[in-house]
PDB file of N, CA and C in Angstrom:
ATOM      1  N   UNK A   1      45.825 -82.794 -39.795  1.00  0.00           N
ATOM      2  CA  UNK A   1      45.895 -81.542 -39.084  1.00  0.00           C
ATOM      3  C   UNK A   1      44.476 -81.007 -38.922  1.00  0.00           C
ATOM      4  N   UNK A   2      44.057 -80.488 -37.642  1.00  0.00           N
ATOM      5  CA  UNK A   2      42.772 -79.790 -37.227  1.00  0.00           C
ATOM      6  C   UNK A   2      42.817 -78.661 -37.927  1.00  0.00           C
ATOM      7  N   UNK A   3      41.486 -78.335 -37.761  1.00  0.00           N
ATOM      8  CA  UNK A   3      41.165 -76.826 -38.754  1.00  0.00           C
ATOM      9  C   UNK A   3      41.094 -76.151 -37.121  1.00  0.00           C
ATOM     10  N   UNK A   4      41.871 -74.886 -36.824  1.00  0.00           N
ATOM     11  CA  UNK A   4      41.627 -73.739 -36.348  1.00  0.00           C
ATOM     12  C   UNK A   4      40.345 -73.331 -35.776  1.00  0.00           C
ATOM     13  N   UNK A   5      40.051 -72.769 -34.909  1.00  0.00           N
ATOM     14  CA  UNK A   5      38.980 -71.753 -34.714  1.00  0.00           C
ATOM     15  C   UNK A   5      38.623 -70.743 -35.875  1.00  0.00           C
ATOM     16  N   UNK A   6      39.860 -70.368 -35.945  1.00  0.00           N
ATOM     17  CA  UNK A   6      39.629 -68.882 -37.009  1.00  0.00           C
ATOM     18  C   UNK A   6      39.018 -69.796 -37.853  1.00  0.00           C
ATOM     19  N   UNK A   7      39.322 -70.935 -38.826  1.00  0.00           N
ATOM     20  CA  UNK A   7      39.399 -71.272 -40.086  1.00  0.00           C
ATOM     21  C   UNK A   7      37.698 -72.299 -39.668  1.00  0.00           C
ATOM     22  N   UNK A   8      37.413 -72.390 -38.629  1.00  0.00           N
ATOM     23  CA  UNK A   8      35.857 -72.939 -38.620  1.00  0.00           C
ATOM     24  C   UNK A   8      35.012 -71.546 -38.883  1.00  0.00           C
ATOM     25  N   UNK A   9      35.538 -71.179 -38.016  1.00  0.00           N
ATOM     26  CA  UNK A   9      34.640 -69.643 -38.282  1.00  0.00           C
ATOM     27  C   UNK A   9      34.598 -68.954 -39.374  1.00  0.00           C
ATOM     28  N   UNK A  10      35.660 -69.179 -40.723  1.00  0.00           N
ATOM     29  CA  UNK A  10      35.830 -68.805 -41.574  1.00  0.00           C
ATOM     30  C   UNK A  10      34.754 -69.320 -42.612  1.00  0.00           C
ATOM     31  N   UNK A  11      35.045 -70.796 -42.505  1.00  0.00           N
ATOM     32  CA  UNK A  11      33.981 -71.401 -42.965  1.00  0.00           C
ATOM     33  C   UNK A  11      32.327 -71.620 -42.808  1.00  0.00           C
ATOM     34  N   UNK A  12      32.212 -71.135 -41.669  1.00  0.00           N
ATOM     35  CA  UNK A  12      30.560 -70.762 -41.296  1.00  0.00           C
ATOM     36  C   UNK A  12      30.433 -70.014 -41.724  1.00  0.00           C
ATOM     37  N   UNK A  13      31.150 -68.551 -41.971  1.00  0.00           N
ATOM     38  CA  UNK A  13      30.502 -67.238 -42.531  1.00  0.00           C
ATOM     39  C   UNK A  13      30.365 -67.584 -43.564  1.00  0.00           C
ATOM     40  N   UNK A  14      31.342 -67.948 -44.427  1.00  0.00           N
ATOM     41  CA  UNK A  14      30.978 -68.212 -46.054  1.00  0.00           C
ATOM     42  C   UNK A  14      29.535 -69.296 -46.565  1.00  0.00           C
ATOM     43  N   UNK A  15      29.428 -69.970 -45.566  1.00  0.00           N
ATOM     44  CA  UNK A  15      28.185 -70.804 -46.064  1.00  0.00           C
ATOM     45  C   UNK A  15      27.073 -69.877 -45.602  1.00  0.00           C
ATOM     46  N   UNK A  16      26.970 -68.951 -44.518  1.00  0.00           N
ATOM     47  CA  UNK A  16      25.992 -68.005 -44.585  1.00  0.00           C
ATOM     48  C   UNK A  16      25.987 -66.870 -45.241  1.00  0.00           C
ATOM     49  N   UNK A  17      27.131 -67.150 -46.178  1.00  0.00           N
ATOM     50  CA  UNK A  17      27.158 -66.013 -47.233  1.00  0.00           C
ATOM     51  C   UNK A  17      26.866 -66.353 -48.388  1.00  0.00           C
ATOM     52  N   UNK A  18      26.434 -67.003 -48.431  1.00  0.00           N
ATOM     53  CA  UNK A  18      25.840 -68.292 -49.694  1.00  0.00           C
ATOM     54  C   UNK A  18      24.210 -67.601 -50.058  1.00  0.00           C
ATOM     55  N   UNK A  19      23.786 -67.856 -48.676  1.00  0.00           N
ATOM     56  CA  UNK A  19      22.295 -67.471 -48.889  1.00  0.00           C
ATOM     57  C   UNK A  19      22.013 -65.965 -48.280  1.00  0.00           C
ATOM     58  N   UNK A  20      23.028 -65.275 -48.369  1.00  0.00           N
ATOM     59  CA  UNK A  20      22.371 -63.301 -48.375  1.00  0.00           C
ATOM     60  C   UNK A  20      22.556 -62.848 -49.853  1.00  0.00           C
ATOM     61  N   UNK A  21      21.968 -61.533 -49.559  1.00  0.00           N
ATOM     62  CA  UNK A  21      21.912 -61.059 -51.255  1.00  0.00           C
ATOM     63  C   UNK A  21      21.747 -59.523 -50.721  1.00  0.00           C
ATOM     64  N   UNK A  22      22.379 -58.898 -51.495  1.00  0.00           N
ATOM     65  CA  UNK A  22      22.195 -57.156 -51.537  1.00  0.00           C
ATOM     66  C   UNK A  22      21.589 -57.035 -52.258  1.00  0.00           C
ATOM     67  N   UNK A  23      20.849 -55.951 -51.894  1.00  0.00           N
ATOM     68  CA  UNK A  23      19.467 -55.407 -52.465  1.00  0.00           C
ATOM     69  C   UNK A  23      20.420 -54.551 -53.929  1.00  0.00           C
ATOM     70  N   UNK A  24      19.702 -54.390 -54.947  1.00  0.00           N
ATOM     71  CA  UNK A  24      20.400 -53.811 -56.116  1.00  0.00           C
ATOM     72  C   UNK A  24      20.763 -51.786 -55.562  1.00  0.00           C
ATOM     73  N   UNK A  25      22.005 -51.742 -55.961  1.00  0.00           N
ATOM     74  CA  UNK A  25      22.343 -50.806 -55.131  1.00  0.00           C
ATOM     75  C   UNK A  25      21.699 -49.124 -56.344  1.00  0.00           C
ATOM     76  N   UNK A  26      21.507 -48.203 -54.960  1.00  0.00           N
ATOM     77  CA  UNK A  26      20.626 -47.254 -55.215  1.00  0.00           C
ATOM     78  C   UNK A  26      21.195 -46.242 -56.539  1.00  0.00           C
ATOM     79  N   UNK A  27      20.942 -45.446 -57.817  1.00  0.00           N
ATOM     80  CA  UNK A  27      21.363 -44.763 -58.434  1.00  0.00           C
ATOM     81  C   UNK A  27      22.429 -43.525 -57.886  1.00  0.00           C
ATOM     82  N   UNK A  28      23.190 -43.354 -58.355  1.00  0.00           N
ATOM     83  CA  UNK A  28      24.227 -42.308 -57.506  1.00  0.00           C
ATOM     84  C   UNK A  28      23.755 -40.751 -58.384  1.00  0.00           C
ATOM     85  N   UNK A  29      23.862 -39.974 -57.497  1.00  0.00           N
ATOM     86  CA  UNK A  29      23.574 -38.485 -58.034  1.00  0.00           C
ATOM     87  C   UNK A  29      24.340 -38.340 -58.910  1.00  0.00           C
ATOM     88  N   UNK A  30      24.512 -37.268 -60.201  1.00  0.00           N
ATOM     89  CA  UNK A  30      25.367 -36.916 -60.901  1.00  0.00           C
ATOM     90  C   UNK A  30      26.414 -36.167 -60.333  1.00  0.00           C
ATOM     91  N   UNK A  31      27.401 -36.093 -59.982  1.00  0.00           N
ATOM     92  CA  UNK A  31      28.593 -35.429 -59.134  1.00  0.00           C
ATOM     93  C   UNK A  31      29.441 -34.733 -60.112  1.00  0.00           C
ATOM     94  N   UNK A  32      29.423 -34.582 -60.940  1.00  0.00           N
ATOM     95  CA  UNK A  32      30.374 -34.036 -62.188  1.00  0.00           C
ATOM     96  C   UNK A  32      28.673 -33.097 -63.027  1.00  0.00           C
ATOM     97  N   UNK A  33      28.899 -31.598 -63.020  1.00  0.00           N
ATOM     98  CA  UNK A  33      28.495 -30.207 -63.841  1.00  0.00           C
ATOM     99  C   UNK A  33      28.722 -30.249 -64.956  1.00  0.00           C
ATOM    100  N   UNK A  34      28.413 -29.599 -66.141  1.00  0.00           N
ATOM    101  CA  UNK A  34      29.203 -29.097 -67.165  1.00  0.00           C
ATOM    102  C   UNK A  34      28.990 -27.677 -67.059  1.00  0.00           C
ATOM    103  N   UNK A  35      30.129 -26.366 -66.794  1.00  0.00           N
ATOM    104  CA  UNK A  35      29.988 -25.042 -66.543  1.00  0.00           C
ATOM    105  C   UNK A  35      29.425 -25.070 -68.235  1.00  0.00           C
ATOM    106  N   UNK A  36      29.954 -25.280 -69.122  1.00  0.00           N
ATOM    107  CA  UNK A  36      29.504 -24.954 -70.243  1.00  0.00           C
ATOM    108  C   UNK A  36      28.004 -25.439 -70.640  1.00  0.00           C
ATOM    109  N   UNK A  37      27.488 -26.770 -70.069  1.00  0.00           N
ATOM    110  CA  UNK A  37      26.076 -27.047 -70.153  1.00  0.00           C
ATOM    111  C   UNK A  37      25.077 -26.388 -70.068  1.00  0.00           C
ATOM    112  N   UNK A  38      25.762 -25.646 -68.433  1.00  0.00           N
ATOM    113  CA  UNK A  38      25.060 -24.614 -67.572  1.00  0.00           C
ATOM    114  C   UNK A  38      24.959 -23.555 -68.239  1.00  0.00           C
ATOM    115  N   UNK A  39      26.071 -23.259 -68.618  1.00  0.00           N
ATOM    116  CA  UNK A  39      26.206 -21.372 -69.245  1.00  0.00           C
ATOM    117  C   UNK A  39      25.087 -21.918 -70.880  1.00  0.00           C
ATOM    118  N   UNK A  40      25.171 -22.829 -71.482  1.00  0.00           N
ATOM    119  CA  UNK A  40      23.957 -22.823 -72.662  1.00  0.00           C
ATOM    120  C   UNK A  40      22.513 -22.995 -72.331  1.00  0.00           C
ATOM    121  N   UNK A  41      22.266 -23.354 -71.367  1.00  0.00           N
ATOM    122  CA  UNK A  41      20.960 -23.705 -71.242  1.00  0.00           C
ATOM    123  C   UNK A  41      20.895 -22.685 -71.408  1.00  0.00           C
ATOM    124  N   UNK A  42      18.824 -22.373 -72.123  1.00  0.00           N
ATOM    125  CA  UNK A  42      18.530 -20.900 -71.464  1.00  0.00           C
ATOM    126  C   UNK A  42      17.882 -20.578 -71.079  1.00  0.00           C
ATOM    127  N   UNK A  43      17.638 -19.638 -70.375  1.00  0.00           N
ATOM    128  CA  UNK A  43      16.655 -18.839 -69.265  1.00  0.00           C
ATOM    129  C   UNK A  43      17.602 -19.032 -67.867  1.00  0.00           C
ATOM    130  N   UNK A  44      19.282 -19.164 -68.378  1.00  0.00           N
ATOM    131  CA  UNK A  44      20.319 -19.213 -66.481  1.00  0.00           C
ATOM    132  C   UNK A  44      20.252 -17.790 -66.482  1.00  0.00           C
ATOM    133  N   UNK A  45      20.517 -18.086 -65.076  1.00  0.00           N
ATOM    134  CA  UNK A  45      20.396 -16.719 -63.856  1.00  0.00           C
ATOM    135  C   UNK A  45      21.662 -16.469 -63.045  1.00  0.00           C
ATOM    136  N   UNK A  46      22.011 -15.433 -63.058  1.00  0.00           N
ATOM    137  CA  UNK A  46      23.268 -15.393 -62.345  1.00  0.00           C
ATOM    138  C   UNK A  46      22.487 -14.681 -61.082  1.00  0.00           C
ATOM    139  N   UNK A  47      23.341 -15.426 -60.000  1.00  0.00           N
ATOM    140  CA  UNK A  47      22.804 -15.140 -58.351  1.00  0.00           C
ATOM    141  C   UNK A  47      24.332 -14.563 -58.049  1.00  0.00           C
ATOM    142  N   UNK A  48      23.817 -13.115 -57.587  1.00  0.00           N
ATOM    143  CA  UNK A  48      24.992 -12.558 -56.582  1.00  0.00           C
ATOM    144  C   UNK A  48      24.825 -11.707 -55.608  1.00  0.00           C
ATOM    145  N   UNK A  49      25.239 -11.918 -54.574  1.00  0.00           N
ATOM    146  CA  UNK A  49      25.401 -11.636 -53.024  1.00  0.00           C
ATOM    147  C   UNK A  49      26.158 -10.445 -52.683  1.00  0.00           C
ATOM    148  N   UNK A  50      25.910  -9.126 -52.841  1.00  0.00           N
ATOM    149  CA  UNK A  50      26.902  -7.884 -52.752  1.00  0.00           C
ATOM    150  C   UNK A  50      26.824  -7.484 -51.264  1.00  0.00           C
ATOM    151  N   UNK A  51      27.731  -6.750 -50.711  1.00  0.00           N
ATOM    152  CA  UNK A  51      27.845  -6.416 -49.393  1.00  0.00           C
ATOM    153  C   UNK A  51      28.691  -4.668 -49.403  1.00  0.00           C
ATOM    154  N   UNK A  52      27.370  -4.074 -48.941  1.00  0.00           N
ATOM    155  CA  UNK A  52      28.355  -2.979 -48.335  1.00  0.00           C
ATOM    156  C   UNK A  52      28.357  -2.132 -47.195  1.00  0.00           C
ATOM    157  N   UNK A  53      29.431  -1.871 -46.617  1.00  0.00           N
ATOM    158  CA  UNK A  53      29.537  -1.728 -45.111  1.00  0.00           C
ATOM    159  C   UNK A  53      29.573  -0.077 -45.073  1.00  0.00           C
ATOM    160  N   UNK A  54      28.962   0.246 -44.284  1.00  0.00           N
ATOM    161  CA  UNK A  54      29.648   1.367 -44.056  1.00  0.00           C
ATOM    162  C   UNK A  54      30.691   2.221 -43.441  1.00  0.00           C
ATOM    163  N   UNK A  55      31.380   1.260 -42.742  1.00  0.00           N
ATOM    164  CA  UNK A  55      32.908   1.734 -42.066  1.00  0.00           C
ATOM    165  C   UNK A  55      33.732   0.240 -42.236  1.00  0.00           C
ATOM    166  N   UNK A  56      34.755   0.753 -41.910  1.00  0.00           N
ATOM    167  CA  UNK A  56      35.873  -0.255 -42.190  1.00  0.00           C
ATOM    168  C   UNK A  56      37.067   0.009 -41.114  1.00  0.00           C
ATOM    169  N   UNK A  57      37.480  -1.271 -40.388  1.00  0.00           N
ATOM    170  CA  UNK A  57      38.568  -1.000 -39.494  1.00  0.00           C
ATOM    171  C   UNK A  57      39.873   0.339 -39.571  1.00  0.00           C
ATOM    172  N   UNK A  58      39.978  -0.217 -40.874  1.00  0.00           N
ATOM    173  CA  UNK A  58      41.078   0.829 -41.476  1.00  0.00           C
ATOM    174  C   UNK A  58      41.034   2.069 -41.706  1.00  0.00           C
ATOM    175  N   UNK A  59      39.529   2.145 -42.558  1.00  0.00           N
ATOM    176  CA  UNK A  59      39.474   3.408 -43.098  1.00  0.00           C
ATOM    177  C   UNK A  59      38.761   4.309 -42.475  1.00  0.00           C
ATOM    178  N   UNK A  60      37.892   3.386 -41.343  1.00  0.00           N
ATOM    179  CA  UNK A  60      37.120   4.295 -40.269  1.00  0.00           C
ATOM    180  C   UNK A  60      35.011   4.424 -41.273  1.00  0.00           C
ATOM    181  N   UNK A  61      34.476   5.305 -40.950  1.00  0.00           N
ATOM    182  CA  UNK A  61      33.265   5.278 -41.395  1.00  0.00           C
ATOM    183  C   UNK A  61      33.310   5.796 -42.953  1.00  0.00           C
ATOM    184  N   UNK A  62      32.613   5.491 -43.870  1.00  0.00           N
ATOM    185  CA  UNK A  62      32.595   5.566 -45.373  1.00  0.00           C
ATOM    186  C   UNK A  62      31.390   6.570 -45.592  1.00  0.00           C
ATOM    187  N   UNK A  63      30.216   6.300 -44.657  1.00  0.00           N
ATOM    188  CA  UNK A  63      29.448   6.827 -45.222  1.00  0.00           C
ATOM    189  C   UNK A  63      28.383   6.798 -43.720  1.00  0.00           C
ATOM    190  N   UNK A  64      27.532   8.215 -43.051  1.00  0.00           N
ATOM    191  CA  UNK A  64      27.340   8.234 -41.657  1.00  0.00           C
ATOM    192  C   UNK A  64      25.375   7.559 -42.204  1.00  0.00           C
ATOM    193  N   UNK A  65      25.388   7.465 -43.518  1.00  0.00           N
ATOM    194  CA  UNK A  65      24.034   7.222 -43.391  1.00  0.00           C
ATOM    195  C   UNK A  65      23.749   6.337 -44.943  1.00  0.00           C
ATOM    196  N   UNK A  66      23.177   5.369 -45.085  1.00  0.00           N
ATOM    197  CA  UNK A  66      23.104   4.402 -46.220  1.00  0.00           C
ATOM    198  C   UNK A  66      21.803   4.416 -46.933  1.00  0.00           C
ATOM    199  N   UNK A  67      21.789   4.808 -47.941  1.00  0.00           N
ATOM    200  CA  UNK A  67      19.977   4.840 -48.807  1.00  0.00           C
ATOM    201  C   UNK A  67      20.278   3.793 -49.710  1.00  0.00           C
ATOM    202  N   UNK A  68      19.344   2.800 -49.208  1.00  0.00           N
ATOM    203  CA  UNK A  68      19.169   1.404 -50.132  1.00  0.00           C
ATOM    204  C   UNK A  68      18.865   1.966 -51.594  1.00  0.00           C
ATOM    205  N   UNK A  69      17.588   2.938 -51.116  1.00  0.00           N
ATOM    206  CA  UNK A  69      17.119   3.085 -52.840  1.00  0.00           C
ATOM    207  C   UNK A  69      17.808   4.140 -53.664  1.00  0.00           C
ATOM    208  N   UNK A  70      18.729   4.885 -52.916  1.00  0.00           N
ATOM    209  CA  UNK A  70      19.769   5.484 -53.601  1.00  0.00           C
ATOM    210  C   UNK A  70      20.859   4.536 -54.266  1.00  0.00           C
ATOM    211  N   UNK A  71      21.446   3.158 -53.294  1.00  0.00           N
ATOM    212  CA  UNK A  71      21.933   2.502 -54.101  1.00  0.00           C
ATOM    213  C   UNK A  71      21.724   1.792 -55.152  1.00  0.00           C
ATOM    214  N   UNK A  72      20.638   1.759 -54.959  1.00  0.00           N
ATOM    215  CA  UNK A  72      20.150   0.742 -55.763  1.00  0.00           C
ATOM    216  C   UNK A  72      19.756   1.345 -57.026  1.00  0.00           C
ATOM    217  N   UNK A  73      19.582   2.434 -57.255  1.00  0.00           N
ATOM    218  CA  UNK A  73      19.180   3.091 -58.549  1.00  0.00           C
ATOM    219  C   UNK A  73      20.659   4.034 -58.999  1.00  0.00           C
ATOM    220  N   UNK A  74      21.959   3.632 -57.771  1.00  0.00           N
ATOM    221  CA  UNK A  74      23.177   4.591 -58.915  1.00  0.00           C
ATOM    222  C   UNK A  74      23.737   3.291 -59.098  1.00  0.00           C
ATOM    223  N   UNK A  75      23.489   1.700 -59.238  1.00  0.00           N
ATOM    224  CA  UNK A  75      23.929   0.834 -59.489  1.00  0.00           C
ATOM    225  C   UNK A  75      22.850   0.162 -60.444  1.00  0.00           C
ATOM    226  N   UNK A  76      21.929   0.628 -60.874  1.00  0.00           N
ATOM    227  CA  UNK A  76      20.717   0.538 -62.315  1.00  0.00           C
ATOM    228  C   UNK A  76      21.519   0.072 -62.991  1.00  0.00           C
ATOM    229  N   UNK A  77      22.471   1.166 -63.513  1.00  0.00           N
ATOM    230  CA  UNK A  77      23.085   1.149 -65.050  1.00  0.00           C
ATOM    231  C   UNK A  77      23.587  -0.086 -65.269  1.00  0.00           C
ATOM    232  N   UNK A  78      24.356  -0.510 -64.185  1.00  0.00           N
ATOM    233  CA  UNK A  78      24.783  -2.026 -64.134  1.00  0.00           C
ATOM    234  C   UNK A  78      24.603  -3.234 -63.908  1.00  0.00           C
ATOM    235  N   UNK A  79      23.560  -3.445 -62.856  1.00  0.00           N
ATOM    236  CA  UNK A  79      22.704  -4.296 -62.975  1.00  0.00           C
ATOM    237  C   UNK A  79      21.442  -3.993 -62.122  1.00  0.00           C
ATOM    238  N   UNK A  80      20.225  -5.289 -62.313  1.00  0.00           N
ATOM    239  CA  UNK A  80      19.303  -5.527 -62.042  1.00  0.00           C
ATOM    240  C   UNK A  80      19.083  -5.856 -61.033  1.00  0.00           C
ATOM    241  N   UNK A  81      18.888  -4.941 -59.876  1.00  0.00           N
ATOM    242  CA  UNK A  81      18.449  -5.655 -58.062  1.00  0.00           C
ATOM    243  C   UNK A  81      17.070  -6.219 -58.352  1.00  0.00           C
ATOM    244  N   UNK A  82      16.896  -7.472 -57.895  1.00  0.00           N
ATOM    245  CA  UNK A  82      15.554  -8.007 -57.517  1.00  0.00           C
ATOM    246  C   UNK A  82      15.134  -7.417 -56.838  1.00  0.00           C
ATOM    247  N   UNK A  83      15.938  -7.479 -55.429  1.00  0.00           N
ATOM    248  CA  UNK A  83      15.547  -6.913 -54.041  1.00  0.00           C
ATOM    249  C   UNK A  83      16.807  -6.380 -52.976  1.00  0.00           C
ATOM    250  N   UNK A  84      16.229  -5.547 -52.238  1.00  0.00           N
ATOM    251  CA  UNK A  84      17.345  -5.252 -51.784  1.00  0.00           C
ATOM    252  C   UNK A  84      16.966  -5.012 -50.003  1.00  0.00           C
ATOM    253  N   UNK A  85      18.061  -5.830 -48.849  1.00  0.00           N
ATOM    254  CA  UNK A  85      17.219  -6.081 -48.129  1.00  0.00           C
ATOM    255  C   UNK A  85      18.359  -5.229 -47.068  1.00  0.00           C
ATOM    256  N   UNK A  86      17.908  -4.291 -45.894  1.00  0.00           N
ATOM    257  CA  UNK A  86      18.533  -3.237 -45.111  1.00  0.00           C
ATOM    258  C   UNK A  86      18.316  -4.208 -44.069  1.00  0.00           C
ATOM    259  N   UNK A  87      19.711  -4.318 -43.532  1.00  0.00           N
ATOM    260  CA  UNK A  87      20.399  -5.176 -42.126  1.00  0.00           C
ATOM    261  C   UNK A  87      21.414  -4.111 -41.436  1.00  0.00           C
ATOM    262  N   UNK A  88      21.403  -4.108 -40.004  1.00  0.00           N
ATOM    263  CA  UNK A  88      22.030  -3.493 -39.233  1.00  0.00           C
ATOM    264  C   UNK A  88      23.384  -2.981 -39.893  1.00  0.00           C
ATOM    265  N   UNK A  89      23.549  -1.524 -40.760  1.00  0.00           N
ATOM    266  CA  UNK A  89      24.357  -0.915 -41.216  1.00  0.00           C
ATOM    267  C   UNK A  89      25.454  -1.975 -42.171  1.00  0.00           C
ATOM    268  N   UNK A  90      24.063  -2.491 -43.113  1.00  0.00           N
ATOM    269  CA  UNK A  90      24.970  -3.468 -43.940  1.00  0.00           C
ATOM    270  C   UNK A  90      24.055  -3.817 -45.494  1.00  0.00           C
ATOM    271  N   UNK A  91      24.106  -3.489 -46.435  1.00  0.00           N
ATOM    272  CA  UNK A  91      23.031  -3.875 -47.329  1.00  0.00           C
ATOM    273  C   UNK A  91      23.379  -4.718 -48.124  1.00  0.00           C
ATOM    274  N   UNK A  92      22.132  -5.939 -47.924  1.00  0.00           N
ATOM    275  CA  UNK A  92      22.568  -7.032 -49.200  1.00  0.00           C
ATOM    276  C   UNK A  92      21.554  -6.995 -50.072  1.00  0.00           C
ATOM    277  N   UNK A  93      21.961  -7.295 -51.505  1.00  0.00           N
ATOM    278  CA  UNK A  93      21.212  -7.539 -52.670  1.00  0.00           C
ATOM    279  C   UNK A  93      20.940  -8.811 -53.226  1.00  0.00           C
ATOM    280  N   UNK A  94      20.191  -9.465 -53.138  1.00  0.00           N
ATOM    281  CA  UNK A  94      19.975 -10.855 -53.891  1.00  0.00           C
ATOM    282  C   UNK A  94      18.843 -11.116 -54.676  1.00  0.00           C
ATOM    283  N   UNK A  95      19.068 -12.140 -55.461  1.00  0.00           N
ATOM    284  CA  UNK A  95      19.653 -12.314 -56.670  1.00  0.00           C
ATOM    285  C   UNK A  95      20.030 -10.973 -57.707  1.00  0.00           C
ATOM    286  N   UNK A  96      20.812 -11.111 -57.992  1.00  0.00           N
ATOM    287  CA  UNK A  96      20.252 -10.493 -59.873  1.00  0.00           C
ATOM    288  C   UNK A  96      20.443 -11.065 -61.336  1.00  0.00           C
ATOM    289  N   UNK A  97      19.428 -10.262 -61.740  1.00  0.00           N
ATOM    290  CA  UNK A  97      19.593 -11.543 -63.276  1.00  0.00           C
ATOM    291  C   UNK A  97      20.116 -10.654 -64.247  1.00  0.00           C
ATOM    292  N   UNK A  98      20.477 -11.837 -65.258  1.00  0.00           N
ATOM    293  CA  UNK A  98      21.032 -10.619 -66.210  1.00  0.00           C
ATOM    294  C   UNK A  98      19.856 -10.786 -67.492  1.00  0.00           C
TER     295      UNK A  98
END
């Protein structure tokens, strides 16, 4: 019985698979955290992103005029603004550390 097309062709690849070689494959990133690793190291920083608007669909306007550095000093007691940055009737705070 004849060998096939497929089954010649089968057999050519494998003898040119004889002489390739993959290069040794590259280290993989660590993909798995430990929250608890994280939370012991020390000198961590907690980063948080606050937002406040001054009107709301629902409730209509909250407040007709916004003082960053008023907020930012009746929210002292609680935490630490790095910085605090005034955007079109919207103030964000980033980072703070504890």
């Amino acid at each position: 019985m004849s060998e096939s097309i497929l089954d010649q062709i089968l057999i050519t690849k494998k003898e040119e698979l004889t002489h390739f070689s993959l290069p040794d494959p590259m280290p993989q990133p660590k993909l798995h955290y430990s929250l608890k690793d994280a939370l012991l190291r020390p000198n961590h920083r907690l980063g948080l992103i606050a937002e406040v608007k001054h009107a709301s669909p629902s409730k209509g306007i909250f407040r007709t005029k916004i003082s960053a550095k008023k907020l930012r000093l009746s929210m002292r007691p609680h935490v630490q603004t790095q910085s605090v940055f005034l955007r079109i009737k919207t103030i964000f705070m980033v980072p703070l550390t504890t």
